[in-house]
Protein backbone atom coordinates (compact mmCIF):
# COMPACT_ATOMS: atom_id res chain seq x y z
CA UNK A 1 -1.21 -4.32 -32.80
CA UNK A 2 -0.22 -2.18 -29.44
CA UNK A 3 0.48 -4.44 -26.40
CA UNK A 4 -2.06 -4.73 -23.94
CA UNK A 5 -0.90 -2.60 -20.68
CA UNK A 6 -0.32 -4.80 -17.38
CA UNK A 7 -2.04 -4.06 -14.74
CA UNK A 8 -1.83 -5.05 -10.92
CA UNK A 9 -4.57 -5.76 -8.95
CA UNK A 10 -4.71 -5.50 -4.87
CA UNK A 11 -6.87 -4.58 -1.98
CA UNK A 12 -7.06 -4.88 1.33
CA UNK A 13 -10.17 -6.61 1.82
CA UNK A 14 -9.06 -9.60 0.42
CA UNK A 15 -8.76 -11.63 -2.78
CA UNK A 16 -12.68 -13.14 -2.12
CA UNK A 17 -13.84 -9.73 -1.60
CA UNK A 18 -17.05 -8.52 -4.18
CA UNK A 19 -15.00 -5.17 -4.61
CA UNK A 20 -11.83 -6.56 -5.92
CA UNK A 21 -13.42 -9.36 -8.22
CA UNK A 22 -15.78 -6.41 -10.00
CA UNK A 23 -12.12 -4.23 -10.01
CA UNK A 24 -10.66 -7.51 -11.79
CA UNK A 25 -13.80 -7.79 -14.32
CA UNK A 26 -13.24 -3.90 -15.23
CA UNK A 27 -9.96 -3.84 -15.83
CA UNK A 28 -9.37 -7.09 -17.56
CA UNK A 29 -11.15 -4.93 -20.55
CA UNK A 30 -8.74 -2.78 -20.11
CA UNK A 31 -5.09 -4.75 -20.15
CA UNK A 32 -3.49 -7.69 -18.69
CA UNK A 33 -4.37 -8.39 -15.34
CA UNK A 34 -2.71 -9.93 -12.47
CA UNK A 35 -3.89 -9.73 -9.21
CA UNK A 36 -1.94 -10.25 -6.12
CA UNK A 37 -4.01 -9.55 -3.01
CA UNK A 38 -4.08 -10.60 1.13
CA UNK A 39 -5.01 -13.72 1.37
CA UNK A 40 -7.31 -12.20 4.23
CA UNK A 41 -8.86 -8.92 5.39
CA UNK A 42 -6.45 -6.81 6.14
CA UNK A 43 -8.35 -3.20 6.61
CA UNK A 44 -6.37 -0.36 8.93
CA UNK A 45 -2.99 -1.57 8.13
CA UNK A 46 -2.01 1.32 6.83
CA UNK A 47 1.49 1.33 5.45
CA UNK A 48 2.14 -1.90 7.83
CA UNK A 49 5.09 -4.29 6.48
CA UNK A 50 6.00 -7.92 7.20
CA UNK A 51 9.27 -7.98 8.51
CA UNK A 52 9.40 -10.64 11.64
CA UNK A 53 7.69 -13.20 9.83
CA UNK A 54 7.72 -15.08 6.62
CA UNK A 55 5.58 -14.09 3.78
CA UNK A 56 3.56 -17.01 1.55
CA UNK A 57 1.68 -16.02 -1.62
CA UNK A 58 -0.12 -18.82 -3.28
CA UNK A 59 -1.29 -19.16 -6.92
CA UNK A 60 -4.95 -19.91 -6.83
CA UNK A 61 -5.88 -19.03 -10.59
CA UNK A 62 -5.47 -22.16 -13.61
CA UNK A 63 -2.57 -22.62 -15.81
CA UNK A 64 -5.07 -21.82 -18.84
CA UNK A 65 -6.71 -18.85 -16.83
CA UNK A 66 -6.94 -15.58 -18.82
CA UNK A 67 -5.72 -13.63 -15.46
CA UNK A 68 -3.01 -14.34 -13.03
CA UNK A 69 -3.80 -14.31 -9.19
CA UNK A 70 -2.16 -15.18 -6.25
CA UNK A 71 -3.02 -14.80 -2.59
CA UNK A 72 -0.26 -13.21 -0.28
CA UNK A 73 -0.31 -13.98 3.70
CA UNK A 74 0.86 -10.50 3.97
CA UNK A 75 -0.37 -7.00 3.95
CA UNK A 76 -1.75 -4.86 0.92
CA UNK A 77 1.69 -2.90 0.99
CA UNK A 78 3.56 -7.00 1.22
CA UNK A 79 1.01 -7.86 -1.75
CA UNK A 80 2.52 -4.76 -4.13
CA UNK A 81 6.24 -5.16 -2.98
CA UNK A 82 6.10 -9.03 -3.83
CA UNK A 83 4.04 -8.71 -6.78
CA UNK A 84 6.81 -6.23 -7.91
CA UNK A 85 10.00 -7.66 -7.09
CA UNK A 86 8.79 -11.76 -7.28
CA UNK A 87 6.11 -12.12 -9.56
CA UNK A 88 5.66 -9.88 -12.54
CA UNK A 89 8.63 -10.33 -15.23
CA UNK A 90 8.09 -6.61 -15.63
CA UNK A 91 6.49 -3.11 -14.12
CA UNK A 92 3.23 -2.55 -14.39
CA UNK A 93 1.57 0.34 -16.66
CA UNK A 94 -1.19 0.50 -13.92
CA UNK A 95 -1.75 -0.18 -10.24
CA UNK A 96 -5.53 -0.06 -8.62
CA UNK A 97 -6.22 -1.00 -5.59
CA UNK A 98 -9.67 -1.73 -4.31
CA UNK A 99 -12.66 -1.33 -4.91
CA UNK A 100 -12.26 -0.71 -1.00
CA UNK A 101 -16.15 -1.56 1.09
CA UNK A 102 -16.36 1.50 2.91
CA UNK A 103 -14.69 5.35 2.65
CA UNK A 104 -10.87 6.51 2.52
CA UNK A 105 -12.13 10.11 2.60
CA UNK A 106 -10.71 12.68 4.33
CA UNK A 107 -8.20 11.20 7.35
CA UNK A 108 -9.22 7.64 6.20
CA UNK A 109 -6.34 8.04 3.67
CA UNK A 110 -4.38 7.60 6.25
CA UNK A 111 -5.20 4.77 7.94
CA UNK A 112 -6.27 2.79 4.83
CA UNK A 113 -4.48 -0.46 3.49
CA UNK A 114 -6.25 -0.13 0.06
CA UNK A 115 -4.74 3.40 0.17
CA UNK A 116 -1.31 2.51 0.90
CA UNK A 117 -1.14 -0.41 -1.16
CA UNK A 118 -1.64 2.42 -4.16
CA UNK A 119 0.82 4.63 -2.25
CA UNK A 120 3.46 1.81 -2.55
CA UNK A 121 2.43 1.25 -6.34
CA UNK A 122 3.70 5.51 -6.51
CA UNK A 123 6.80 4.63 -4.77
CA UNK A 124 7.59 1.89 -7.17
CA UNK A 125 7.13 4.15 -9.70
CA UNK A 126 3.73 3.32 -11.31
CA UNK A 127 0.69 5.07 -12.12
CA UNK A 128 -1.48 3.94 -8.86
CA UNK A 129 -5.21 4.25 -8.36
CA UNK A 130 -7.00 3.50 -4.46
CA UNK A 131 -10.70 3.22 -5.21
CA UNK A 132 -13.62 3.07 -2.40
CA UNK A 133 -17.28 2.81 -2.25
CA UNK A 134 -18.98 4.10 0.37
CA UNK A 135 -20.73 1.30 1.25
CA UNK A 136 -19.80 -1.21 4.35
CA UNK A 137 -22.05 -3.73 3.43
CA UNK A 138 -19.85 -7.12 2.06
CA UNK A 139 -22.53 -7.55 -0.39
CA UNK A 140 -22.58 -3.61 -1.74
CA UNK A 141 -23.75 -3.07 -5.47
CA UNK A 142 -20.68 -2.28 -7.22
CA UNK A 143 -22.34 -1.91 -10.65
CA UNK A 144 -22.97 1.70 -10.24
CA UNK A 145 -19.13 2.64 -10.29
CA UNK A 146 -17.94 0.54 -13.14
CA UNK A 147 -18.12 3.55 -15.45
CA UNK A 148 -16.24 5.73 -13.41
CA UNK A 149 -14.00 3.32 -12.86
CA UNK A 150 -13.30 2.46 -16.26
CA UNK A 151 -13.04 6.19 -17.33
CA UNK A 152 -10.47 7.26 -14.85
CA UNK A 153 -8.43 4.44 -15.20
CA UNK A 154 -7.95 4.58 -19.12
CA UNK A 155 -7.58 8.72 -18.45
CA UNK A 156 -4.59 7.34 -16.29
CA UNK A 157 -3.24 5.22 -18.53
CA UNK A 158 -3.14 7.22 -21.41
CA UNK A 159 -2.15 10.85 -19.76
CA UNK A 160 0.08 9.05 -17.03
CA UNK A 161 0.33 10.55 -13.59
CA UNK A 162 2.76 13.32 -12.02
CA UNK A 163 5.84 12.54 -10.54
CA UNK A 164 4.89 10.94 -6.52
CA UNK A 165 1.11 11.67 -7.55
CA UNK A 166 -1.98 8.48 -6.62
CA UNK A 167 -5.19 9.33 -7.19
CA UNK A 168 -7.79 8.41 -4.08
CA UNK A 169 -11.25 8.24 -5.66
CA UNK A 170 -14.61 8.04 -3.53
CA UNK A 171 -18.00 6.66 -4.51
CA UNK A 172 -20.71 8.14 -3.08
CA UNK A 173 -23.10 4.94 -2.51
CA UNK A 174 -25.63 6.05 -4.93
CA UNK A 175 -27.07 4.58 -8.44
CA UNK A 176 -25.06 5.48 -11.71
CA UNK A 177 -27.98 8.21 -12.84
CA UNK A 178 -27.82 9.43 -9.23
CA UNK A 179 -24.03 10.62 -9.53
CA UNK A 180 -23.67 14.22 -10.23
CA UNK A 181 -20.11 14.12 -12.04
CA UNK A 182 -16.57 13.94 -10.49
CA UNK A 183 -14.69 16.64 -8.38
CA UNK A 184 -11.08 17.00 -8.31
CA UNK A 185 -10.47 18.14 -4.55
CA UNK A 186 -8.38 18.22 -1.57
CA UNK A 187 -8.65 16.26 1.72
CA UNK A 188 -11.37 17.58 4.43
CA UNK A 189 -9.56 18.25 7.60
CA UNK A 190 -10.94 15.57 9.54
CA UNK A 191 -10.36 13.48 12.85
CA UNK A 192 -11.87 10.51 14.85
CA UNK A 193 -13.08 11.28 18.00
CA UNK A 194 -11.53 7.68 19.56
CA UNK A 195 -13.50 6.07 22.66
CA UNK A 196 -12.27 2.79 23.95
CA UNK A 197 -14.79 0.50 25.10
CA UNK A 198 -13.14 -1.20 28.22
CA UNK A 199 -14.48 -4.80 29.33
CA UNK A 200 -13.14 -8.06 31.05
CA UNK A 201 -12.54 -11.18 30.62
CA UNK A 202 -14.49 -14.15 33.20
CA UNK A 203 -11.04 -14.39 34.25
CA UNK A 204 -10.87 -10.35 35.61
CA UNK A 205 -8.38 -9.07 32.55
CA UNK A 206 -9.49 -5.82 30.80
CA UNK A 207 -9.26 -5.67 27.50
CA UNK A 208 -10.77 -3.05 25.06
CA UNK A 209 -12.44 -2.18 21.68
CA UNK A 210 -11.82 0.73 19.42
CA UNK A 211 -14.81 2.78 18.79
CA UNK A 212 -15.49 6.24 17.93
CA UNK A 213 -16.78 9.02 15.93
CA UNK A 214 -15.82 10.55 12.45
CA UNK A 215 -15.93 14.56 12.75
CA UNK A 216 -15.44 16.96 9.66
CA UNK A 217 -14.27 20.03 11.15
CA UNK A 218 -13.43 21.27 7.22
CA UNK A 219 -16.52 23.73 5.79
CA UNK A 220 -15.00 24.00 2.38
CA UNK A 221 -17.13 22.86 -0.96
CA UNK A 222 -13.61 22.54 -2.40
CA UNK A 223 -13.41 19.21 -0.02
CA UNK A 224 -13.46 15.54 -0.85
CA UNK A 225 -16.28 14.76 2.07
CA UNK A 226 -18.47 17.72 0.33
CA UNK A 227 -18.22 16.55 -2.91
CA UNK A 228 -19.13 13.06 -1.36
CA UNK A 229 -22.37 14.05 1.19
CA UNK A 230 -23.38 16.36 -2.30
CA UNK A 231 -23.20 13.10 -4.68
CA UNK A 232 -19.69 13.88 -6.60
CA UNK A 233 -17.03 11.67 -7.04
CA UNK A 234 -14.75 12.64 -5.56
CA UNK A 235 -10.63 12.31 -6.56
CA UNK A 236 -8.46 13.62 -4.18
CA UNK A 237 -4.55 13.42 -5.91
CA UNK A 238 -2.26 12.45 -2.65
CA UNK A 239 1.79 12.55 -2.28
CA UNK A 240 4.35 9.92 -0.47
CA UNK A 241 5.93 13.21 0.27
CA UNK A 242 4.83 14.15 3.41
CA UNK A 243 7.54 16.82 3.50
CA UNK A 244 5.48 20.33 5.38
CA UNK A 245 7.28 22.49 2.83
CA UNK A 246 5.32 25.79 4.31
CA UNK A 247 7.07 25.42 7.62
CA UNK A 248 10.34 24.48 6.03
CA UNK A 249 11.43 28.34 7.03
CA UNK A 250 9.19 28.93 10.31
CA UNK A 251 11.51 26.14 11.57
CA UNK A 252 14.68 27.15 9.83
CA UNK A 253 14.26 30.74 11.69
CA UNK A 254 13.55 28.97 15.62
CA UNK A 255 17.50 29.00 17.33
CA UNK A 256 18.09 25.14 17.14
């Protein structure tokens, strides 16, 4: 009988989060699971590291639980380097991260700890998957994307992934029947336009909040934000590599 792959489980909207337990209940039909995930929200972080303080992680699952989980006081990117190097006796087949409440379209990829937590999976050398809905609310229906889910994460584990390759997939928040397939794109040229809302304290010390607008200055139906507002799935594959190999020679020609 062929062993059952193991598969890691983060996010970074914590371990209580509805995405991440209906992630768990997909792909523990799927392989092995173990999930190692912040202990706490931890959405923005980006590629963010813990390297000033000390890290915790904390078993929370049984001894005679079918699936392994443990809560990390550390970032999504903390959650897949410790899961790696402290806690699984050997790689993983698969990494998915998510289901993330809320898009990592476009720029978002950027910024996103569900997104890098997959990106660290690809740097550790394993077939990594960042998954969002896009849909806010804490108590979004996941239902709809199960499916999908399922289907893109057994074409991953049977076909592998190229070389530095994760796979960021979008859900459009609409009902299964509603979905109109799945896209294969690039990333919209994006940007926030930032504003900082600037108030004080009673005690006369400013302080601010980040607020701002999302603007998709990218027209292309070959995007991952049209396949999105047109009710695609959208999978956009994304690289660690962030080498600008097309201005490799513009710069090799300036006198420097």
């Amino acid at each position: 009988m062929p062993k059952k792959p193991l598969i890691l489980v983060t996010n970074d909207d914590g371990i209580n989060a509805p995405g991440i337990r209906t992630l768990i209940e997909v792909m523990s039909e799927l392989g092995t699971v173990v999930v190692v995930a912040p202990d706490s929200p931890q959405s923005a972080r980006g590629h963010a590291i813990t390297i000033n303080n000390t890290l915790y992680i904390n078993k929370i699952s049984k001894e005679n639980a079918t699936i392994e989980e443990y809560s990390c006081s550390g970032t999504p990117v903390d959650c897949v380097k410790i899961a790696v190097n402290e806690i699984l006796k050997q790689k993983p087949d698969l990494c998915v991260s998510g289901i993330n409440h809320g898009s990592n379209s476009s720029i978002n990829v950027i910024y996103s700890g569900t997104m890098s937590a997959a990106v660290e999976g690809g740097i550790e050398g394993i077939p990594s998957i960042g998954f969002s809905l896009l849909d806010y609310n804490w108590n979004a229906d996941f239902e709809p994307v199960k499916n999908a889910i399922r289907k893109i994460a057994t074409e991953v584990l049977t076909n592998k992934l190229p070389d530095g390759v994760i796979l960021n997939v979008n859900f459009p928040k609409l009902k299964e029947n509603e979905f109109k397939g799945i896209r294969v794109c690039r990333q919209a040229r994006a940007i926030w336009q930032e504003r900082f809302d600037k108030r004080q304290t009673p005690t006369g010390k400013d302080y601010y909040w980040l607020t701002g607008e999302f603007i998709n200055l990218d027209k292309g139906e070959d995007t991952d934000e049209w396949a999105l507002a047109n009710g695609y799935i959208s999978i956009v594959p994304v690289q660690y590599d962030m080498t600008a190999h097309h201005a490799i020679q513009t710069i090799t020609n300036w006198d420097i």
